[in-house]
Protein backbone atom coordinates (compact mmCIF):
# COMPACT_ATOMS: atom_id res chain seq x y z
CA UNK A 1 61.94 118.38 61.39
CA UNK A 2 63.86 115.36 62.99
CA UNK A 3 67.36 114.98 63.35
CA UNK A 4 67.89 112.20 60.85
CA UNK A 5 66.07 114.55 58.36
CA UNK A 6 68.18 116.97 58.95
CA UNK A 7 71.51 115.09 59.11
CA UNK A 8 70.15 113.70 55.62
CA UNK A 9 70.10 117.45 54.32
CA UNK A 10 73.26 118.18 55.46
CA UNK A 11 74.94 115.53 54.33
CA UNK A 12 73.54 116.00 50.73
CA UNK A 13 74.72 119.46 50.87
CA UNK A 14 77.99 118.23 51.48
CA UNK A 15 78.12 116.07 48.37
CA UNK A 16 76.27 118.22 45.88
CA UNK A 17 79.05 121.03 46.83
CA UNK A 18 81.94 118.14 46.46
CA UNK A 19 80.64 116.68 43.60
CA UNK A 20 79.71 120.16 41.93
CA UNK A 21 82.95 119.72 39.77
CA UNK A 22 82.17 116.23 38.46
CA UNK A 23 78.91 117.38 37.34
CA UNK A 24 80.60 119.76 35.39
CA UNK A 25 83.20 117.42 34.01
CA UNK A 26 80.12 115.38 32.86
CA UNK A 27 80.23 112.77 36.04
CA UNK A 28 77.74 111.97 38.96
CA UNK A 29 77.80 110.50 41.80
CA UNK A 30 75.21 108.18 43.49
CA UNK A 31 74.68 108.11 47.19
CA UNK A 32 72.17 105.94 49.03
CA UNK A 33 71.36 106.48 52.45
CA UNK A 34 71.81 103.38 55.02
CA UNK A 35 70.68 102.95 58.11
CA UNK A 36 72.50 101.04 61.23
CA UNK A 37 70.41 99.69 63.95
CA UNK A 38 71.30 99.79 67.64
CA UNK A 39 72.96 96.69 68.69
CA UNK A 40 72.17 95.27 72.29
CA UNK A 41 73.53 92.21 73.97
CA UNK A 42 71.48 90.38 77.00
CA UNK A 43 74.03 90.50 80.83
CA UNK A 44 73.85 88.65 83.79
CA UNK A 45 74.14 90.86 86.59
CA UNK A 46 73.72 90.01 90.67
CA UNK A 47 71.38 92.87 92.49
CA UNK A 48 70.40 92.86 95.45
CA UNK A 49 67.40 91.56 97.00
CA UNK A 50 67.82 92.34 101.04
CA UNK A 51 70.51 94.35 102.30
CA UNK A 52 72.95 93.14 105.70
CA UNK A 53 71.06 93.82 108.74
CA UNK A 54 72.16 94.26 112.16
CA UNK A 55 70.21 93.64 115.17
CA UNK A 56 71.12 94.18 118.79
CA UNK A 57 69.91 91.64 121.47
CA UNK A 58 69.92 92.74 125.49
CA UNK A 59 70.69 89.72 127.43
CA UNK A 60 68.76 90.60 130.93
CA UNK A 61 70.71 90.49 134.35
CA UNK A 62 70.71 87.37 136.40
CA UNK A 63 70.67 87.17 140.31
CA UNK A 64 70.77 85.54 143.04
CA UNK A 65 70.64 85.29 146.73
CA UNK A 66 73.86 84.90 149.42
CA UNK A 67 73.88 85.28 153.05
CA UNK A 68 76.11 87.90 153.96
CA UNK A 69 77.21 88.85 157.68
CA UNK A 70 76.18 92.84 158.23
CA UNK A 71 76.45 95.17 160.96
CA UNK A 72 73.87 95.01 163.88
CA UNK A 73 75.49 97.94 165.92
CA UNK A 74 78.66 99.29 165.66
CA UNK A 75 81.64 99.52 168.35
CA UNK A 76 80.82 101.92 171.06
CA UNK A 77 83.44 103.93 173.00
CA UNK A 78 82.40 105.04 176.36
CA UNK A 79 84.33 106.82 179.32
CA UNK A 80 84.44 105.47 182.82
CA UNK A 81 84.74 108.78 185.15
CA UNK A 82 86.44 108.60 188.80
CA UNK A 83 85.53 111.44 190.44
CA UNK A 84 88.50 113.62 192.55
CA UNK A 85 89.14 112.45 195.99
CA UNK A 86 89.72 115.56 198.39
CA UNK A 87 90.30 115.65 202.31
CA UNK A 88 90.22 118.67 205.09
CA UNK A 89 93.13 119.67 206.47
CA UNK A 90 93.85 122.38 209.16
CA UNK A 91 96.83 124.82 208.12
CA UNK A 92 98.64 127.62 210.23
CA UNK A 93 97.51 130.79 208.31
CA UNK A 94 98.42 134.39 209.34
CA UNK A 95 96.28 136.84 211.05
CA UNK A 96 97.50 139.83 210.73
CA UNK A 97 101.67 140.47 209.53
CA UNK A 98 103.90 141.60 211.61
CA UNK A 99 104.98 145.29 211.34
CA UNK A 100 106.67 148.25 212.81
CA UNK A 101 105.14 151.24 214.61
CA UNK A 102 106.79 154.26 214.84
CA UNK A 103 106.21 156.34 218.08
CA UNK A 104 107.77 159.86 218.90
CA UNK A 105 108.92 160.68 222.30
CA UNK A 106 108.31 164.32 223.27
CA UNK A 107 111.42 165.72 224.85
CA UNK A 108 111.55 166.30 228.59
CA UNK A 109 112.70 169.04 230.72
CA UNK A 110 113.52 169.98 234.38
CA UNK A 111 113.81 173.10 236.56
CA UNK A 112 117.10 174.16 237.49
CA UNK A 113 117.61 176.63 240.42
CA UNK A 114 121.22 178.37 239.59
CA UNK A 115 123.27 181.27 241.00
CA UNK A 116 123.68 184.02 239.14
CA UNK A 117 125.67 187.45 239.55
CA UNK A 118 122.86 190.06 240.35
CA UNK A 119 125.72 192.59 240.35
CA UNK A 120 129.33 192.33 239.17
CA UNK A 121 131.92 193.42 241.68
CA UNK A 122 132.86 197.31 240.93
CA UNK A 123 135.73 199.37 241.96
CA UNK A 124 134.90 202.99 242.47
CA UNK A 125 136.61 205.97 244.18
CA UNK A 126 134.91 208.55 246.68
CA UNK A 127 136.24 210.86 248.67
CA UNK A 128 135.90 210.05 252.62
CA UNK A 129 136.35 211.85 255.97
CA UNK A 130 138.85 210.23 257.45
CA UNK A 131 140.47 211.35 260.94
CA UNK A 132 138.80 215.15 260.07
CA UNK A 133 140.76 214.84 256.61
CA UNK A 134 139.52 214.77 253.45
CA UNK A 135 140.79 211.82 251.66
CA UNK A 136 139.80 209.91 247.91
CA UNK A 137 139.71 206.18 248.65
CA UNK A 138 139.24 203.20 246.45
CA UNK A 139 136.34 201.06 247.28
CA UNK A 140 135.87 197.75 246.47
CA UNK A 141 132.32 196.72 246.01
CA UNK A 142 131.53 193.00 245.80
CA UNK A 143 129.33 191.38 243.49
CA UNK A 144 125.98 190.20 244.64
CA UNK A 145 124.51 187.37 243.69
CA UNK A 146 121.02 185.72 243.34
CA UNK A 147 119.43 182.70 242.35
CA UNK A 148 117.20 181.98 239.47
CA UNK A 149 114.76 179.53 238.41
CA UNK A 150 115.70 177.42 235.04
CA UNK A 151 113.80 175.09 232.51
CA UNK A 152 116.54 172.73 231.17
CA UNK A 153 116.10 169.98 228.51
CA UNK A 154 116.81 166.79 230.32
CA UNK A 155 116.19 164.50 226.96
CA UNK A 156 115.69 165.85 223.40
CA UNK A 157 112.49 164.60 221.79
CA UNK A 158 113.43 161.19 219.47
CA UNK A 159 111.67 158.51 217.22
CA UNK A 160 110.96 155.07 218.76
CA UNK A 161 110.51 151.96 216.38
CA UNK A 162 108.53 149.23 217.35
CA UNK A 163 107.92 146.02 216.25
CA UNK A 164 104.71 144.19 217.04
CA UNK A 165 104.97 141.01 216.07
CA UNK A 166 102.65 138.93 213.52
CA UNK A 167 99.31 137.36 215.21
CA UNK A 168 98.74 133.33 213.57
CA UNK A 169 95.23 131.85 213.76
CA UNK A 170 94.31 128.15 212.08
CA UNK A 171 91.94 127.73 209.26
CA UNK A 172 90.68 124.45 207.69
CA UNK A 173 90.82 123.56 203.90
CA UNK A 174 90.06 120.97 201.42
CA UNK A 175 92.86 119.68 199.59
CA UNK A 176 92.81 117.69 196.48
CA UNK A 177 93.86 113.49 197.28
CA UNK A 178 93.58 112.05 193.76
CA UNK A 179 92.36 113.69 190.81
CA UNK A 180 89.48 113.17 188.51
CA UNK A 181 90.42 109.62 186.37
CA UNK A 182 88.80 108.65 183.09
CA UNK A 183 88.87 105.19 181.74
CA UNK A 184 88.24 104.31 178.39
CA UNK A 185 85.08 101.31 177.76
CA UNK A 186 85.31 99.66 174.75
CA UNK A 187 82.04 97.58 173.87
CA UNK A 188 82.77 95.86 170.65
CA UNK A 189 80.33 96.06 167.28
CA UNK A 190 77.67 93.07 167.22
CA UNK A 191 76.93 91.62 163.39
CA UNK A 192 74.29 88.98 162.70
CA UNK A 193 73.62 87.42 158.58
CA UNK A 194 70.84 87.96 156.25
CA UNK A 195 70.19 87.33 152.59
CA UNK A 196 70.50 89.50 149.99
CA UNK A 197 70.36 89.53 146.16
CA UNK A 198 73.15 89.63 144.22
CA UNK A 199 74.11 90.12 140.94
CA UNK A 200 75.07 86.83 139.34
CA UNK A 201 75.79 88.14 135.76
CA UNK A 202 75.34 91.82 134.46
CA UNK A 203 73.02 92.26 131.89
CA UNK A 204 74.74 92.01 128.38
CA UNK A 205 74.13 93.18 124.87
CA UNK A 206 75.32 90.90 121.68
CA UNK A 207 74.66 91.64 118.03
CA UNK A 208 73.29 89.36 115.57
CA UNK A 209 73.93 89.93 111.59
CA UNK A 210 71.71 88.69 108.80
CA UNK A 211 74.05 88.88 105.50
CA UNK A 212 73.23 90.51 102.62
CA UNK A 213 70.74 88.47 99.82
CA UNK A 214 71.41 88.91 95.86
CA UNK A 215 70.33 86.97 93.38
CA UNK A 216 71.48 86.62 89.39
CA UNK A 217 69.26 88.62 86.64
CA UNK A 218 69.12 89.33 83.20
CA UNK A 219 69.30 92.05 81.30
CA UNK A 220 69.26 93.65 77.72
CA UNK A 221 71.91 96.42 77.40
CA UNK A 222 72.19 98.40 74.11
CA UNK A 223 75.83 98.19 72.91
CA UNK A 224 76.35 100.19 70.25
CA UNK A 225 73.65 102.80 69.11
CA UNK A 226 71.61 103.10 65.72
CA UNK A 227 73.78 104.92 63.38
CA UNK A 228 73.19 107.16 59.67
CA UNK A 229 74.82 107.40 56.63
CA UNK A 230 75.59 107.22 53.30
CA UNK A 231 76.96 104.53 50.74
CA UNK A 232 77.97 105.49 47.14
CA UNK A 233 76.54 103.84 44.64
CA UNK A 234 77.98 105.52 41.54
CA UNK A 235 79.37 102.33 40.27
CA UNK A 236 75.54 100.78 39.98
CA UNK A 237 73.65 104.09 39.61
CA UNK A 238 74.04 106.70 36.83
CA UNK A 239 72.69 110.01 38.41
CA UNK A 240 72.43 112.45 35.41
């Protein structure tokens, strides 16, 4: 079933319930269905036809030649050496140092020829015959004497220092003049010119646009849409 059929049924359900009372009153009422076609109306509109483009262009380097003065060889530094100037001279050197030797002198002795008592003088008492008498006399006895050999320390032993002197000799030796001198050579860089390429101007980029293209068309554009309903009619038709 299609909608406008069934909008058509539904609508005459409506008015057959509203107008259920009229019938009974003895009244009717007339409705004729009407139609409304879609209205459309004909616009100018711009579309377009080729959209904006963009396009990048590379501009390629340019370059060119220039004599320019380089290096041939660079600066050199060099040393200049003297050597040492010596000479040979004859010095006083020492042999042997002088020093001190110490020597011990025995002691010496002597013999000694000396008088000595052999036998002290004594005193005794003895009796004697003197003149046919008997008499105790005192006798004096001398002393006797003798001589004797005696070894006698004439000097004690002692310590003698001596001092022997130092013994010189002459040597020869090389002795330094001048010393060892260094001078400093400078030989300066040497540069010469040759041609090189050079970069004029850089390679560049630029951008080129193409604008947009439209152009004007016509078209049909509904408006309103097709519409359904219903008109009464009572007044021209009698339903009953």
């Amino acid at each position: 079933m299609s909608k406008r059929l069934v909008s058509a049924v539904a609508a005459l359900a409506i008015i057959a319930t509203s107008a259920a009372p009229a019938l009974a009153g003895g009244s009717s009422t007339c409705l004729k269905p009407v139609e409304t076609p879609a209205l459309y109306q004909t616009v100018t509109e711009r579309v377009l036809v080729r959209p904006a483009q963009r396009q990048v262009h590379t501009r390629p380097a340019e370059y060119g030649w220039r004599k320019e003065r380089v290096l041939i060889e660079p600066e050199r530094v060099s040393w200049r050496v003297t050597p040492a100037q010596y000479r040979t001279v004859r010095e006083k050197v020492i042999v042997e140092p002088a020093r001190t030797v110490r020597h011990v002198v025995p002691a010496s002795y002597s013999t000694v020829h000396e008088q000595v008592v052999v036998r002290p003088a004594t005193v005794t008492w003895e009796w004697r015959h003197i003149n046919g008498e008997r008499i105790y006399c005192k006798i004096k006895h001398p002393a006797q004497f003798g001589t004797v050999a005696r070894t006698v320390m004439t000097h004690p032993e002692r310590v003698v220092h001596k001092t022997i002197p130092a013994r010189y000799g002459w040597r020869e030796k090389t002795v330094l003049v001048q010393g060892e001198t260094r001078h400093k050579v400078v030989v300066p860089a040497r540069y010469g010119y040759e041609k090189r390429k050079v970069l004029v101007r850089p390679a560049e980029s630029y951008v080129t646009e193409t604008p947009a293209q439209y152009r004007t068309v016509e078209r049909r554009v509904k408006v309103r849409e097709a519409s359904h309903g219903w008109v009464d009619v009572s007044h021209k038709y009698r339903c009953y």
